[in-house]
C-alpha atoms as a PDB file:
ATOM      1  CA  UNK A   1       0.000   0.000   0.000  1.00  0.00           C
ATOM      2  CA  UNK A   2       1.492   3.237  -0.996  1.00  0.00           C
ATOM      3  CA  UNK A   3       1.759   6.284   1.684  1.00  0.00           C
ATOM      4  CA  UNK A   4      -0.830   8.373  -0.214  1.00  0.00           C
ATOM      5  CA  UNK A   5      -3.287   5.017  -0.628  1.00  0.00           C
ATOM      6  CA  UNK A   6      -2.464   4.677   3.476  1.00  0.00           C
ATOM      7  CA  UNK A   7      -3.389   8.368   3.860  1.00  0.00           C
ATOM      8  CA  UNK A   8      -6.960   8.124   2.372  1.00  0.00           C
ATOM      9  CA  UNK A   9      -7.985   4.582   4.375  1.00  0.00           C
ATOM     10  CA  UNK A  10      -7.079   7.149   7.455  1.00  0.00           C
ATOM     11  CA  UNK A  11      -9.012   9.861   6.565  1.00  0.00           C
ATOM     12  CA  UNK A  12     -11.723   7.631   5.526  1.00  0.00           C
ATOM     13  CA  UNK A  13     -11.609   5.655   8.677  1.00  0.00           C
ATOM     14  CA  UNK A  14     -11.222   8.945  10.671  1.00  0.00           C
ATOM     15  CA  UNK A  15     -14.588  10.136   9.005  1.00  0.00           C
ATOM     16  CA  UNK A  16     -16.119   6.788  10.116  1.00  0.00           C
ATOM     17  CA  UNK A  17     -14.960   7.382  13.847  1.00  0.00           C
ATOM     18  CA  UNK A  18     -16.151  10.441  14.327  1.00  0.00           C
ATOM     19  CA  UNK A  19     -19.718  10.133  12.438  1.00  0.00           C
ATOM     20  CA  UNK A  20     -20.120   6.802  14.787  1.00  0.00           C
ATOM     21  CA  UNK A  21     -19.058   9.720  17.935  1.00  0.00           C
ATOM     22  CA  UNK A  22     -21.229  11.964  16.505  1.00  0.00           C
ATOM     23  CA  UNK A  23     -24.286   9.416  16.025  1.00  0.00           C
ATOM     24  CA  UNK A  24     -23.673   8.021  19.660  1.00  0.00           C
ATOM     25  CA  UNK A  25     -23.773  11.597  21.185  1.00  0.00           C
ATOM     26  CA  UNK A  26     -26.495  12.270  19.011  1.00  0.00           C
ATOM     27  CA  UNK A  27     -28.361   9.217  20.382  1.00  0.00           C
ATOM     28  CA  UNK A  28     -27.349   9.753  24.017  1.00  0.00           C
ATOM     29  CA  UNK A  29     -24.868   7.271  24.027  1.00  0.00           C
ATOM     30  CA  UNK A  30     -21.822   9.036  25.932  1.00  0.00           C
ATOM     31  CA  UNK A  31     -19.676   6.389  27.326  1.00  0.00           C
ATOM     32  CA  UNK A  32     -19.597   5.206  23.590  1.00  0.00           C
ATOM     33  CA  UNK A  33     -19.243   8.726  22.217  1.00  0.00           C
ATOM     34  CA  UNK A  34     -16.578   9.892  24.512  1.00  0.00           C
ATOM     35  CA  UNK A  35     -14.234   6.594  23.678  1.00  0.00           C
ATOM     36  CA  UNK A  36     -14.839   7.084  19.984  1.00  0.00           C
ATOM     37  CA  UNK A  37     -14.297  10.397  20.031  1.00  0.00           C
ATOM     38  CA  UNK A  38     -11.519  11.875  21.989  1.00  0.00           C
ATOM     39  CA  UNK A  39      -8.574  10.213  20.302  1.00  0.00           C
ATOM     40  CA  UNK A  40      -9.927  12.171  17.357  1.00  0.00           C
ATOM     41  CA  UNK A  41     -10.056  15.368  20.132  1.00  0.00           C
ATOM     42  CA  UNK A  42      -6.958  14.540  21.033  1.00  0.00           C
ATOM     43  CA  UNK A  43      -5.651  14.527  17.684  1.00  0.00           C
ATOM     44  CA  UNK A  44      -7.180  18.460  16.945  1.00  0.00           C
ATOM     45  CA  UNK A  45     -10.740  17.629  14.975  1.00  0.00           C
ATOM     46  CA  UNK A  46     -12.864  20.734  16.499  1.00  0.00           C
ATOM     47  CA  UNK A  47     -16.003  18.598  16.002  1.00  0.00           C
ATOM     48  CA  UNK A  48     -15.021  15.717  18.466  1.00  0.00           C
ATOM     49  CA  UNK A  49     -13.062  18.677  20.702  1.00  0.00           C
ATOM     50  CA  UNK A  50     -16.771  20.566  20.892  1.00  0.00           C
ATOM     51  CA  UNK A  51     -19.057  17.356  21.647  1.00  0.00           C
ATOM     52  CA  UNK A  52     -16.343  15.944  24.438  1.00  0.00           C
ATOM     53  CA  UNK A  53     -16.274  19.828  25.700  1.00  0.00           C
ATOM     54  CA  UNK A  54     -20.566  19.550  25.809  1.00  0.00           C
ATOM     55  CA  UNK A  55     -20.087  16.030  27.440  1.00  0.00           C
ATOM     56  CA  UNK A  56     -17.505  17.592  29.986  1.00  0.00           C
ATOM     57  CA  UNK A  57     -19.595  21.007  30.632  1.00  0.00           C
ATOM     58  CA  UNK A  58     -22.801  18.980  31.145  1.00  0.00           C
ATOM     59  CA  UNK A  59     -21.226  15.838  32.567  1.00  0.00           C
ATOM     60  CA  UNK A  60     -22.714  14.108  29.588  1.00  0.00           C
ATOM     61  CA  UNK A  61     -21.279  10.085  30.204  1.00  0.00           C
ATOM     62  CA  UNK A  62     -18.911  11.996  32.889  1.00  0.00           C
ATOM     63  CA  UNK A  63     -18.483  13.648  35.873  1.00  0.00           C
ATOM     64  CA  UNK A  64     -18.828  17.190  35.274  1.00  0.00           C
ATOM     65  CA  UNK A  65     -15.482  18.991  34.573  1.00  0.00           C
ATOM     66  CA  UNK A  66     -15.557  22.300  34.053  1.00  0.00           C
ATOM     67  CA  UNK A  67     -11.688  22.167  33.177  1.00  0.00           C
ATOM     68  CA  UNK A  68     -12.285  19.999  30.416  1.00  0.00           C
ATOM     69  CA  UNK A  69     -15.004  21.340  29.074  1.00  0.00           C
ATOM     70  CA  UNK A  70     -13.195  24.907  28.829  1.00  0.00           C
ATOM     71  CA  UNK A  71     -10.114  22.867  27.813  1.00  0.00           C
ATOM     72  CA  UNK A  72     -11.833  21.259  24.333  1.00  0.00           C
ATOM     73  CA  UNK A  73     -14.220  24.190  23.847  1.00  0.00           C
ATOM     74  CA  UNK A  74     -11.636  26.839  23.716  1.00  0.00           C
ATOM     75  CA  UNK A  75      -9.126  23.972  21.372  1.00  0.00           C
ATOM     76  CA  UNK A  76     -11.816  24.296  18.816  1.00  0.00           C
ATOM     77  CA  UNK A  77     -13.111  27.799  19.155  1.00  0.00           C
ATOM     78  CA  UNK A  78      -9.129  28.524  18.441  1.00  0.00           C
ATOM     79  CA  UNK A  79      -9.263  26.608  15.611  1.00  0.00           C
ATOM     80  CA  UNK A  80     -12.358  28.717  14.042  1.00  0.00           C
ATOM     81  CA  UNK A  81     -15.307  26.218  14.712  1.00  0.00           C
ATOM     82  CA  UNK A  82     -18.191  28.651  14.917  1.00  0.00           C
ATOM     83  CA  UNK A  83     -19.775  26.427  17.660  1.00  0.00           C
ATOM     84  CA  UNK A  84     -17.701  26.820  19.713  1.00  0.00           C
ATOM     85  CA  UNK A  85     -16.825  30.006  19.374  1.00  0.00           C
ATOM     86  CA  UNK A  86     -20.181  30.667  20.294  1.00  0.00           C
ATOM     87  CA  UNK A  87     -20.152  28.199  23.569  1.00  0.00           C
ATOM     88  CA  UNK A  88     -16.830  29.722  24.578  1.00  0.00           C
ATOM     89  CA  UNK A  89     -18.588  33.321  24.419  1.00  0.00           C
ATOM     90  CA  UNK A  90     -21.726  31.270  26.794  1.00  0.00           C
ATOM     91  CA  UNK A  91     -19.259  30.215  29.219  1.00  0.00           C
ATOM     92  CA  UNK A  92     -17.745  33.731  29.566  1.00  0.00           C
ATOM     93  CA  UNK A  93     -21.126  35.521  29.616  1.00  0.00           C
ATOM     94  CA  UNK A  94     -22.551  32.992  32.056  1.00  0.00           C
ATOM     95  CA  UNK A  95     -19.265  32.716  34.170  1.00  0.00           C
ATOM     96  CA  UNK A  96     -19.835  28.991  33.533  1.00  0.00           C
ATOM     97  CA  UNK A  97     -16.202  26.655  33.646  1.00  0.00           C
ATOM     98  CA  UNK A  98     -14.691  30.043  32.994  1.00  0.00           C
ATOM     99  CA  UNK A  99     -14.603  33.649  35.301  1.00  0.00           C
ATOM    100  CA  UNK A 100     -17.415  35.837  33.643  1.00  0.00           C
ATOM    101  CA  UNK A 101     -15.871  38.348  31.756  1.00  0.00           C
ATOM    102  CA  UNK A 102     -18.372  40.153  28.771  1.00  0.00           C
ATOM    103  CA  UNK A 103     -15.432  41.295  27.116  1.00  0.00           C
ATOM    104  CA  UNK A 104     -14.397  37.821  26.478  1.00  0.00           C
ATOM    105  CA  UNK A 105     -17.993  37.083  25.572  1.00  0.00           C
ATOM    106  CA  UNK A 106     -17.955  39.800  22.867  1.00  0.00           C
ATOM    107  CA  UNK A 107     -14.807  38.722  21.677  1.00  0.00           C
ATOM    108  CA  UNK A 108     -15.571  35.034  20.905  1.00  0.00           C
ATOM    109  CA  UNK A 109     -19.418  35.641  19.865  1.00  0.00           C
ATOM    110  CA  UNK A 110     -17.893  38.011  17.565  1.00  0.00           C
ATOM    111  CA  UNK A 111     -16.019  35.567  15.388  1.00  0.00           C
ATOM    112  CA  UNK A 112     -18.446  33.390  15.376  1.00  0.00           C
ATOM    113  CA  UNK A 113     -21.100  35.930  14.054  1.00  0.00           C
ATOM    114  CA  UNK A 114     -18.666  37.116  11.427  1.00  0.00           C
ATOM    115  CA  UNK A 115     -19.231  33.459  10.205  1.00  0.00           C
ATOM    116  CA  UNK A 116     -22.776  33.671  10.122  1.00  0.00           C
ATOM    117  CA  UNK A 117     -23.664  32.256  12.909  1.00  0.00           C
ATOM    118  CA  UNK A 118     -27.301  34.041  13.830  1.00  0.00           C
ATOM    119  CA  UNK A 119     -27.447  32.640  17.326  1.00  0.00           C
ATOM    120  CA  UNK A 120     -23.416  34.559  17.826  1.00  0.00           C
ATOM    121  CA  UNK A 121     -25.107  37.239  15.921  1.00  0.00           C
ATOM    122  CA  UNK A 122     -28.466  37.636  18.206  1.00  0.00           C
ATOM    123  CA  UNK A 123     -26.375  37.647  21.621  1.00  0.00           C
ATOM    124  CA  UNK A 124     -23.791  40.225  20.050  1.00  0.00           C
ATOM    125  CA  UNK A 125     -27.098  42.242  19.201  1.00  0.00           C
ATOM    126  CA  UNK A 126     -28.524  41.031  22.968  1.00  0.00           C
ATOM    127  CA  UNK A 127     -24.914  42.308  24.608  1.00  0.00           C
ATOM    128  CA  UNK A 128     -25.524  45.895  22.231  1.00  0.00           C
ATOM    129  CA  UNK A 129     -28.732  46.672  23.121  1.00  0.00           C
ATOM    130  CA  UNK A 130     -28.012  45.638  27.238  1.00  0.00           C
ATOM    131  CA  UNK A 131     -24.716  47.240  27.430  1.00  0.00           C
ATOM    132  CA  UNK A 132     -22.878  43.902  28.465  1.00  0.00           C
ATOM    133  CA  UNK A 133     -19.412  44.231  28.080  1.00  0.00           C
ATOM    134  CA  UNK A 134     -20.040  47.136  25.795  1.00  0.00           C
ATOM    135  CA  UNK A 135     -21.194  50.604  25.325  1.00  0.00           C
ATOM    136  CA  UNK A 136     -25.255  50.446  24.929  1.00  0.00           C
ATOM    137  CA  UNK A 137     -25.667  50.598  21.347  1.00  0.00           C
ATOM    138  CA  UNK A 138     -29.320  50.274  19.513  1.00  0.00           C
ATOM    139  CA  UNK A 139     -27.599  51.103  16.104  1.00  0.00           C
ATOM    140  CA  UNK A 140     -25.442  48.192  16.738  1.00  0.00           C
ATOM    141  CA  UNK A 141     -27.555  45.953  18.229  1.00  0.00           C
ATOM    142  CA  UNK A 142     -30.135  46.078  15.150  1.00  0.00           C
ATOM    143  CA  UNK A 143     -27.200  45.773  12.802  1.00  0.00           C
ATOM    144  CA  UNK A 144     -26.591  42.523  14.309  1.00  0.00           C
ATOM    145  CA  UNK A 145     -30.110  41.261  14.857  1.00  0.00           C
ATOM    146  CA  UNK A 146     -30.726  42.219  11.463  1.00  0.00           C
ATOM    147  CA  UNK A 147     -27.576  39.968  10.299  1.00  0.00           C
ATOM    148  CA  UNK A 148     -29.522  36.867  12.454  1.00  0.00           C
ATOM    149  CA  UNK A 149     -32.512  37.777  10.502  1.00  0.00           C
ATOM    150  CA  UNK A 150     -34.492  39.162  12.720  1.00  0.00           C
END
């Protein structure tokens, strides 16, 4: 088998692993979904980094960790997964495995609205009109909710 041949059984058996993590979180099956899919965490995929930092925040087939959970969610809002972008700006704006901060909040809703995002886009327009970690802003604030469709 040649190294490019070896590559693509990876990838393909990679893609298996983490749809079968994905389908086992999906069905509430967390014990399974954590063993299939942190190696896959562990080897940077954002999408098995978010579901074991849900799992972890939730204590989802775990004790609940808020170190972990802030660990994986912050490895794959780093890495530009909107998702967790967004539930890195939650923990900061609830205080929740993290020390509140809105600033933080703003920050990491922010790039995940710039994606498109409309539920980073509605809390960015929330923060605006509330004055969380911002000056109160209504032009702002309906420039975002507008951008979530609202």
């Amino acid at each position: 088998m040649t190294e490019e041949n070896n590559a693509e059984k990876l990838s393909a058996e990679t893609q298996m692993a983490l749809q079968s993590g994905i389908s086992a979180f999906e069905t509430k099956q967390f014990v399974r979904a954590y063993q299939l899919l942190s190696p896959l965490a562990e080897d940077g995929n954002v999408e098995a980094q978010y579901r074991l930092a849900i799992m972890a925040q939730n204590g989802l087939g775990m004790v609940v960790n808020a170190k972990e959970a802030e660990r994986w969610m912050r490895a794959a809002a780093e890495s530009g997964f909107d998702l967790a972008q967004h539930g890195l700006g939650f923990m900061y704006l609830q205080g929740e495995c993290v020390e509140q901060d809105y600033e933080q909040a703003i920050h990491w809703f922010r790039l995940a609205a710039e994606q498109g995002l409309a539920g980073a886009q509605t809390t960015l327009g929330n923060m605006y009109e509330n004055g969380l970690g911002v000056e109160k802003d209504s032009e702002e604030a309906k420039r975002w909710y507008a951008k979530a469709g609202f």
